[in-house]
Protein backbone atom coordinates (compact mmCIF):
# COMPACT_ATOMS: atom_id res chain seq x y z
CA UNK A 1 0.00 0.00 0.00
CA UNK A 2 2.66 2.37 0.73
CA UNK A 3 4.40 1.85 -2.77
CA UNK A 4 1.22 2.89 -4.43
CA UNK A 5 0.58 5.71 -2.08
CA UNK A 6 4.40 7.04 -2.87
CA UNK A 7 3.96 6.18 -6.86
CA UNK A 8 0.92 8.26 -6.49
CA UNK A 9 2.78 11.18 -4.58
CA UNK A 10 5.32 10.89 -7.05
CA UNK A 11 3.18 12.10 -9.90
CA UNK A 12 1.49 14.51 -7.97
CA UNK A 13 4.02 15.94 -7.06
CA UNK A 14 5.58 16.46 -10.33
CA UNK A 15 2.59 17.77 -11.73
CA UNK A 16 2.64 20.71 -8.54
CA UNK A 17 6.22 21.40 -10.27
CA UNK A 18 5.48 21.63 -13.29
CA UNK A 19 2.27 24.37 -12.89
CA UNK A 20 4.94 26.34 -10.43
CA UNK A 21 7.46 26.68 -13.33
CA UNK A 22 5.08 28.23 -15.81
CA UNK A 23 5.36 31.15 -14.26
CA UNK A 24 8.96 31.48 -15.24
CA UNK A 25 8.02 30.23 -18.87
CA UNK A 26 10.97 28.94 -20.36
CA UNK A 27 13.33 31.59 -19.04
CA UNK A 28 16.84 30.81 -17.37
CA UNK A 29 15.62 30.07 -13.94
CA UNK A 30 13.15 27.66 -14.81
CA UNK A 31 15.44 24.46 -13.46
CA UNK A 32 16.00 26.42 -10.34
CA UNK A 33 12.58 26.61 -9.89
CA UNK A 34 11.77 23.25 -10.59
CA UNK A 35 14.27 22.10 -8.09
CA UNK A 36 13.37 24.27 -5.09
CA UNK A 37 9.89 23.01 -5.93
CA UNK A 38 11.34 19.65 -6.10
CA UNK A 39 12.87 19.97 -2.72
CA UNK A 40 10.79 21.71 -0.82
CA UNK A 41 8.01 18.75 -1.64
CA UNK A 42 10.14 15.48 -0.68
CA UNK A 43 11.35 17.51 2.30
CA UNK A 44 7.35 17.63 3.05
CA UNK A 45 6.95 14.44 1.96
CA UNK A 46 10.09 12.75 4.86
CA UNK A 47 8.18 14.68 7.10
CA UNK A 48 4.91 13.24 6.30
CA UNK A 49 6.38 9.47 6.19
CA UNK A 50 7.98 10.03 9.60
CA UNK A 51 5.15 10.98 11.59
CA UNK A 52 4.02 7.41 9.55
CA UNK A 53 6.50 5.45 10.81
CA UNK A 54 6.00 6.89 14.42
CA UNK A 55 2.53 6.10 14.22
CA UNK A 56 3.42 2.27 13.57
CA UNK A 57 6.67 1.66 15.77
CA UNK A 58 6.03 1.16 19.51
């Protein structure tokens, strides 16, 4: 269940990316964008599968 539910994430999240780097529309800082976008999400997401694996440890 938890493969799916990261396979999911995993395309959600790139879709999030990609609408946040339309705003830069091609120009130079486009891959910066995308990678602080990038980041910023999987740093979310190792929070969110923390407080995961804290709920199911003793």
């Amino acid at each position: 269940m938890l493969h799916t539910a990261q396979r999911t994430w995993i395309k959600c999240r790139d879709q999030a990316c990609l609408a946040e780097i339309t705003i830069a529309r091609g120009g130079s800082i486009q891959p910066l964008i995308q990678y602080i976008c990038l980041e910023r999400l999987a740093l979310n997401r190792i929070e969110d599968l923390e407080f995961f694996r804290d709920l199911i440890e003793p």
